[in-house]
Protein backbone atom coordinates (compact mmCIF):
# COMPACT_ATOMS: atom_id res chain seq x y z
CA UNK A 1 64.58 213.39 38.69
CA UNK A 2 66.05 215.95 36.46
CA UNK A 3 69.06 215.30 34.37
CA UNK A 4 72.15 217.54 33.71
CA UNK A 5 74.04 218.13 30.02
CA UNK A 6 76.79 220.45 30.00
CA UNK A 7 77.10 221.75 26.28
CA UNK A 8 80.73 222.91 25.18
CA UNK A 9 80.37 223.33 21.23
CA UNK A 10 78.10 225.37 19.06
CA UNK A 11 77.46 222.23 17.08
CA UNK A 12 75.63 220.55 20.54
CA UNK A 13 74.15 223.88 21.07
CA UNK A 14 72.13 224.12 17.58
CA UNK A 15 71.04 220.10 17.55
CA UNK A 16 69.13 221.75 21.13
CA UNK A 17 67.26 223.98 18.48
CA UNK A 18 64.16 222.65 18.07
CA UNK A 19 63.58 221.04 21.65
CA UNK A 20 64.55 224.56 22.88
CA UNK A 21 62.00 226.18 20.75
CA UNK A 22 59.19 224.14 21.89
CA UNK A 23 60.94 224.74 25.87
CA UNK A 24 60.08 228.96 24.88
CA UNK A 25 57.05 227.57 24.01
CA UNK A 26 55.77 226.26 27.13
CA UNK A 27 57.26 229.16 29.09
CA UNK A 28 54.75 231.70 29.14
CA UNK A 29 56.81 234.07 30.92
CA UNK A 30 59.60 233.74 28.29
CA UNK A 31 61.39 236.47 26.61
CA UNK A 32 62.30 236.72 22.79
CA UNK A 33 65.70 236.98 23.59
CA UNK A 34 65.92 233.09 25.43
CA UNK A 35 64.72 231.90 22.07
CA UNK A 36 67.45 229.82 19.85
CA UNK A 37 66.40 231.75 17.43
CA UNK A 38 67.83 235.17 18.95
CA UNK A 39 70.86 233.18 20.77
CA UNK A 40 72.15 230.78 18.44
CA UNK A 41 72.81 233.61 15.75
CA UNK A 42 74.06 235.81 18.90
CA UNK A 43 76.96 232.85 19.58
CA UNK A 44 77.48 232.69 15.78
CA UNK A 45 78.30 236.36 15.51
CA UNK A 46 79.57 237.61 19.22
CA UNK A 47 80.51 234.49 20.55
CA UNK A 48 84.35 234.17 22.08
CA UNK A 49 85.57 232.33 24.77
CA UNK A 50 84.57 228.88 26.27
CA UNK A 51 80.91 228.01 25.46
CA UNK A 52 79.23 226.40 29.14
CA UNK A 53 75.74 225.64 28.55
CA UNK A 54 73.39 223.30 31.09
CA UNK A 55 70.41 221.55 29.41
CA UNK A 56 67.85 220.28 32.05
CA UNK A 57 66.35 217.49 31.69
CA UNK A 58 62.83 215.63 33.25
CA UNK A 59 62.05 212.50 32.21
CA UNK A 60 63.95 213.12 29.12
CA UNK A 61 62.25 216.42 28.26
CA UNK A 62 63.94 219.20 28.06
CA UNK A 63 62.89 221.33 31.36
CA UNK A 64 65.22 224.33 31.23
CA UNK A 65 68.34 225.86 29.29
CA UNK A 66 70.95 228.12 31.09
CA UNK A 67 73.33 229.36 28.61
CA UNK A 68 76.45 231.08 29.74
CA UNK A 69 80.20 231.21 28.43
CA UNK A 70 83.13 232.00 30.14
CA UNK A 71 85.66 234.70 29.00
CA UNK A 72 89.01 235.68 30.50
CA UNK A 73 87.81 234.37 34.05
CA UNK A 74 84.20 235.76 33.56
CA UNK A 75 80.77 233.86 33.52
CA UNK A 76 78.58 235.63 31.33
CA UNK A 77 74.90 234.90 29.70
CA UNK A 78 74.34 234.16 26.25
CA UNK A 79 72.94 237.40 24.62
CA UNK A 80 74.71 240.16 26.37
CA UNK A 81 75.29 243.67 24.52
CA UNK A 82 72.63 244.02 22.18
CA UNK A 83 69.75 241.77 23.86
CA UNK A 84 67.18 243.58 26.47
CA UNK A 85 66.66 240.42 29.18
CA UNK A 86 68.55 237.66 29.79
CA UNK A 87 68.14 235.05 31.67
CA UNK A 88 67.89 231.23 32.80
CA UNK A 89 64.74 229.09 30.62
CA UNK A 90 63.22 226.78 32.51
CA UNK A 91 59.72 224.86 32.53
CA UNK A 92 57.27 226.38 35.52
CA UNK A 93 56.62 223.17 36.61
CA UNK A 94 60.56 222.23 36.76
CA UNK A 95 61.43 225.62 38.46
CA UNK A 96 62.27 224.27 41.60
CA UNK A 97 64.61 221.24 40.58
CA UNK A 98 66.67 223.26 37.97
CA UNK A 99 67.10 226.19 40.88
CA UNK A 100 68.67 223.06 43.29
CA UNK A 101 71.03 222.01 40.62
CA UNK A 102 71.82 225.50 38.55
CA UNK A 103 74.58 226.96 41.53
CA UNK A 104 76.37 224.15 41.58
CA UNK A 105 77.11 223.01 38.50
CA UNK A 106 77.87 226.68 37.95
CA UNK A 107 80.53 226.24 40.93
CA UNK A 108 82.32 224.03 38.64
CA UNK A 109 83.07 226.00 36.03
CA UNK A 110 86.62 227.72 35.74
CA UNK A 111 85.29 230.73 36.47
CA UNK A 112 86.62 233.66 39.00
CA UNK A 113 83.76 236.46 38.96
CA UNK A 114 80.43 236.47 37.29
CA UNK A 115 78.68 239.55 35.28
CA UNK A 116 74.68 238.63 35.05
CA UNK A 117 72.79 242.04 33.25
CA UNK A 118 69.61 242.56 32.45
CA UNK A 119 67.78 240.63 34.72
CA UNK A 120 64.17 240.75 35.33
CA UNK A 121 62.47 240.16 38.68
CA UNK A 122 61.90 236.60 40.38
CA UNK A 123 64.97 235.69 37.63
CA UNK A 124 66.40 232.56 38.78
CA UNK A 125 70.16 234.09 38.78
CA UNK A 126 68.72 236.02 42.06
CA UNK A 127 67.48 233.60 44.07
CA UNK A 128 69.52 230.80 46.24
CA UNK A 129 72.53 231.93 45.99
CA UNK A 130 75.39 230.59 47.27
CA UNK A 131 77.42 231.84 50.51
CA UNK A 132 81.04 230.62 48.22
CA UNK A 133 79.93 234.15 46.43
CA UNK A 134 80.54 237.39 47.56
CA UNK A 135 77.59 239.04 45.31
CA UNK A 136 76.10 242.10 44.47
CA UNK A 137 72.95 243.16 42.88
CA UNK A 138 72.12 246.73 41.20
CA UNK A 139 69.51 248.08 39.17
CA UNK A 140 70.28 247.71 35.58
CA UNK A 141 67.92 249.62 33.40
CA UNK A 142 63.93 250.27 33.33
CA UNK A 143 61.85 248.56 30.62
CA UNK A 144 58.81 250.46 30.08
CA UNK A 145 55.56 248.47 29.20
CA UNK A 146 51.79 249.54 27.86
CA UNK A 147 48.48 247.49 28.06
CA UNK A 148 47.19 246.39 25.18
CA UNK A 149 44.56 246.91 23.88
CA UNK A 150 44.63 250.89 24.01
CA UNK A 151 41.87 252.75 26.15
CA UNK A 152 40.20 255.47 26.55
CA UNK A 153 43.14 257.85 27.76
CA UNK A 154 44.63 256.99 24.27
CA UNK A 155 41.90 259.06 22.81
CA UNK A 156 44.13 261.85 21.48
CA UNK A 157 47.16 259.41 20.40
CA UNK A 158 44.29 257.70 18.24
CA UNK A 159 42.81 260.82 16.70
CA UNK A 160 46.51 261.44 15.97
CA UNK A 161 47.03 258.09 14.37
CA UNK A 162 43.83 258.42 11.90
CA UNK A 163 44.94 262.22 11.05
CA UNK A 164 48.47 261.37 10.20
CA UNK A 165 47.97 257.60 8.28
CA UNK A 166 46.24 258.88 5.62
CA UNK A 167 49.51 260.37 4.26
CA UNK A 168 50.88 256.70 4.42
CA UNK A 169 49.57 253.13 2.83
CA UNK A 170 48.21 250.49 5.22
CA UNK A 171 50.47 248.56 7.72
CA UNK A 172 52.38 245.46 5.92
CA UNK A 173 53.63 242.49 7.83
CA UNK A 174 57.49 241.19 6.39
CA UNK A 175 57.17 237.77 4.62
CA UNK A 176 59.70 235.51 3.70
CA UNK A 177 59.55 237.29 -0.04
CA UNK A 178 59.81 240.85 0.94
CA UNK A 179 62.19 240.39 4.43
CA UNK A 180 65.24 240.94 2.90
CA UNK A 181 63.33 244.23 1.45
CA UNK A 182 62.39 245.57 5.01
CA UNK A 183 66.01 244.60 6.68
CA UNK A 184 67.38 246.74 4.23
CA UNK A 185 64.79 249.59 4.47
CA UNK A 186 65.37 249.48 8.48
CA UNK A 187 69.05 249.39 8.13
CA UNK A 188 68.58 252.82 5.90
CA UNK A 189 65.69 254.42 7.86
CA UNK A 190 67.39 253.86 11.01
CA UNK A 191 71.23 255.00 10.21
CA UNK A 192 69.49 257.73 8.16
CA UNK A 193 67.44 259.06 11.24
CA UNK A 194 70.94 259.24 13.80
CA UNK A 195 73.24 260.64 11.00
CA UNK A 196 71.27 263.73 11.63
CA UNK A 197 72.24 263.76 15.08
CA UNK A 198 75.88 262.76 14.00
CA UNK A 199 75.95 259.36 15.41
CA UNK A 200 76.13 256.15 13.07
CA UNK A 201 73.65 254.09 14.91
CA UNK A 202 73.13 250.73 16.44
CA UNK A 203 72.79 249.46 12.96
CA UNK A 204 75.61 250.65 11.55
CA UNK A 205 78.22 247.64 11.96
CA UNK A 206 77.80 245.26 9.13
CA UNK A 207 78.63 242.25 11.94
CA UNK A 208 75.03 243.52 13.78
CA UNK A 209 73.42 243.89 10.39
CA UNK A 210 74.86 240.21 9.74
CA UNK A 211 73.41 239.14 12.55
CA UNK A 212 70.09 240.84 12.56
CA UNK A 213 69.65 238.97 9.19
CA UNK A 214 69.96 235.54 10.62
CA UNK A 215 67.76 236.22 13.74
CA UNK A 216 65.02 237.22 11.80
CA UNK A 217 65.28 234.73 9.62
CA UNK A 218 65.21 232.16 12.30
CA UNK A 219 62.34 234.79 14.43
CA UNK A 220 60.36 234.21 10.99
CA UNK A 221 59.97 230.73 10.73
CA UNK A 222 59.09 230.16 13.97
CA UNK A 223 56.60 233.03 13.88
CA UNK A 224 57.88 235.23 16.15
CA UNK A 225 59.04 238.03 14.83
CA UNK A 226 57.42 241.49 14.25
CA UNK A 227 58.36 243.15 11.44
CA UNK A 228 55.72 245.41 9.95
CA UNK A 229 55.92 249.11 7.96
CA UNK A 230 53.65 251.46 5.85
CA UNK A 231 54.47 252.87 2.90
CA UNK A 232 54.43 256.05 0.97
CA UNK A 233 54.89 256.60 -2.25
CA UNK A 234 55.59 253.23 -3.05
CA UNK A 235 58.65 253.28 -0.52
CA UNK A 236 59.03 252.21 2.71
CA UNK A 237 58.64 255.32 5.09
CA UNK A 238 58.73 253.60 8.77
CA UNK A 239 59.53 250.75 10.25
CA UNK A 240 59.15 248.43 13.39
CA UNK A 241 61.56 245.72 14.03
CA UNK A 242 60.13 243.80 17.05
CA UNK A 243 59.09 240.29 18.48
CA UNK A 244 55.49 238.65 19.22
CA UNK A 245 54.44 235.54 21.38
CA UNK A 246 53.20 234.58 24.66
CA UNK A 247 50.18 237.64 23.93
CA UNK A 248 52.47 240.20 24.27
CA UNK A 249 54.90 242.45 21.14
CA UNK A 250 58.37 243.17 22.39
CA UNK A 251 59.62 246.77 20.06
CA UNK A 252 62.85 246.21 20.02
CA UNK A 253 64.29 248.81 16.90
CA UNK A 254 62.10 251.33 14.82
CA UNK A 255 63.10 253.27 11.58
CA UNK A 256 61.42 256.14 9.47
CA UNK A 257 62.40 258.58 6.78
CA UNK A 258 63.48 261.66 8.28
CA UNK A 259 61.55 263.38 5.23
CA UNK A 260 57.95 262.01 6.77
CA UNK A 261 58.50 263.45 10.02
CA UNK A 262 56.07 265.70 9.70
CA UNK A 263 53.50 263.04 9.55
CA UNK A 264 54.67 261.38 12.59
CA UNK A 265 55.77 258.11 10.90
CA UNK A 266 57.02 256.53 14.37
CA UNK A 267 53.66 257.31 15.77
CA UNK A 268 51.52 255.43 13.06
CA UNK A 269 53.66 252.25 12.55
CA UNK A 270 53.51 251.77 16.40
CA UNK A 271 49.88 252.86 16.60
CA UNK A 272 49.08 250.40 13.67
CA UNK A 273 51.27 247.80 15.35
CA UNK A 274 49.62 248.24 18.85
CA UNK A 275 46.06 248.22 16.59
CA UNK A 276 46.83 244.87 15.04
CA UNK A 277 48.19 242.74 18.13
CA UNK A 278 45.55 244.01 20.36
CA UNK A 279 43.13 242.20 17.62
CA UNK A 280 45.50 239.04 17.75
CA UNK A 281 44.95 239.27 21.75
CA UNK A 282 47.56 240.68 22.85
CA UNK A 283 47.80 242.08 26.04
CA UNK A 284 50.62 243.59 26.38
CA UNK A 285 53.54 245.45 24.31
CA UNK A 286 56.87 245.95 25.75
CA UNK A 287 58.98 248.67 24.91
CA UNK A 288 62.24 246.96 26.25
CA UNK A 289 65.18 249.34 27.53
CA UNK A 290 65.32 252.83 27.89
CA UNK A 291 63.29 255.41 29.37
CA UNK A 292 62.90 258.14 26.23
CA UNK A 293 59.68 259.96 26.61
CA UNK A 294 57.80 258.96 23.52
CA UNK A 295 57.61 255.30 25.28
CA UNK A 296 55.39 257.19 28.60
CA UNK A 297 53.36 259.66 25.97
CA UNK A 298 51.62 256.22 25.40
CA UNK A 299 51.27 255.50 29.13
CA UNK A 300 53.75 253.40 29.68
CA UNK A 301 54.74 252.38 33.02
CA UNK A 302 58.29 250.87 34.15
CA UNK A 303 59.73 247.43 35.16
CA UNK A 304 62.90 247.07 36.34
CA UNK A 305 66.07 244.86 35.54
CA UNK A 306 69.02 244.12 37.54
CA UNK A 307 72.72 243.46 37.33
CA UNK A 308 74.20 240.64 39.71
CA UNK A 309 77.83 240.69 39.77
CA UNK A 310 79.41 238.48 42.16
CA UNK A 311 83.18 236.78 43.01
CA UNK A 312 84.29 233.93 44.93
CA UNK A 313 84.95 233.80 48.24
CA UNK A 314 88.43 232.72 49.00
């Protein structure tokens, strides 16, 4: 039998936090971005509305978390905006209990029309749904993805990555002493890189710098986050802000100083990052959303996402 908690406060939410963890951790299929590590801070920062979150429950372990809110009439997940997948966390095993029970306790809700993004394939939010809803689903965005480790058609990328690194130190992995160093340097290398193109950046708002700070706090402890750089000079030249877990990296923000371009900066850090989880046994690195070209120079091949959208009948 599986249990149902509706959670209406942050407070409820964050007690969740460590069951919740160890839930990601038994869901091998699990993104970085269902972590309370990524969504607790996201609810902190972004949150508005009416917080409407299920925890599943089998045999009093926690078996799944589906964490929506509701905002002028619309059901939304936890995470939209500035997070790559969202979706439903549930327990393989439960899969089929939580799918019977997730529709209608989202019927309940005071809701009028729902707005799901970013939705991967097989994502519970796409299967069973109810006839009450008159629903549509789109393609959302592609999500290129590259093998790990790197093979033989990564020959020239390699030679590349030995030419150019010797202008830079070796690659350095963020601790809890130097991560307040390396959120600053990406916060710089990153606005510094789109001011030349006349655009502020992603990282530009102090509220997304405010938040970034707390994820990767959180990301840290726990052990998954990615945060890694080389140096030259002494400085800081390029970055990778990214996750790790389940065998695979996720890259979710990179920096570099604009005056190391010549030395292909974003090249080595991700080379050196790709180097170093393949040797952890990785399998897999993800470059998450958006289909520029450096991400198929590696070889990089696309998954999709998908936006449901749906109303109620009347």
């Amino acid at each position: 039998m599986i249990s149902v908690q509706e959670i209406k406060t942050a407070r409820e939410l964050e007690s969740l936090g460590p069951e919740w963890s160890a839930l990601w951790d038994r869901c091998p299929s699990a993104t970085p971005f269902q972590t309370p590590e990524w969504l607790l801070p996201w609810w902190e920062s972004f949150g508005a509305g009416q917080l409407a979150v299920f925890a599943f429950r089998a045999g009093g372990t926690l078996a799944g978390v589906a964490p929506f809110w509701i905002e002028g009439g619309v059901l939304r997940l936890l995470g939209a905006g500035i997070s790559d997948y969202l979706d439903v966390l549930v327990e393989p095993e439960c899969r089929g209990g939580v799918e019977e029970l997730l529709w209608e306790h989202l019927l309940r809700l005071p809701w009028r029309r729902c707005e799901f993004t970013d939705l991967r394939s097989g994502s519970l939010l796409l299967e069973g749904l109810p006839q009450r809803l008159d629903a549509r689903v789109e393609p959302c965005a592609l999500c290129p993805a590259l093998p790990l480790p790197l093979g033989d058609d990564h020959r020239g990328i390699r030679h590349n990555i030995r030419r150019y690194s010797r202008h830079f130190g070796p690659l350095e992995n963020a601790s809890p002493g130097t991560l307040d160093e390396y959120l600053e340097a990406l916060f710089r290398l990153h606005s510094a890189r789109w001011t030349r193109r006349g655009q502020p950046g992603v990282l530009a708002d102090p509220l997304i710098q405010a938040f970034h700070r707390r994820a990767a706090t959180g990301l840290m402890a726990s052990g998954r986050l990615l945060l890694c750089g080389v140096r030259r000079e002494g400085s800081l030249a390029a970055l990778l802000y990214g996750f790790q877990g389940h065998q695979r990296i996720w890259t979710y923000l990179n920096g570099f100083d604009p005056a190391a371009a010549r030395f292909s900066p974003g090249t080595v850090v991700l080379g050196l990052a790709f180097e170093q989880a393949a040797r952890a046994g990785c399998l897999e690195a993800d470059f998450l959303r958006g289909g520029e070209a450096y991400k198929y120079a590696w070889g990089a091949f696309d998954r999709p996402t998908f936006r449901l959208e749906a109303g109620l009948r009347l």
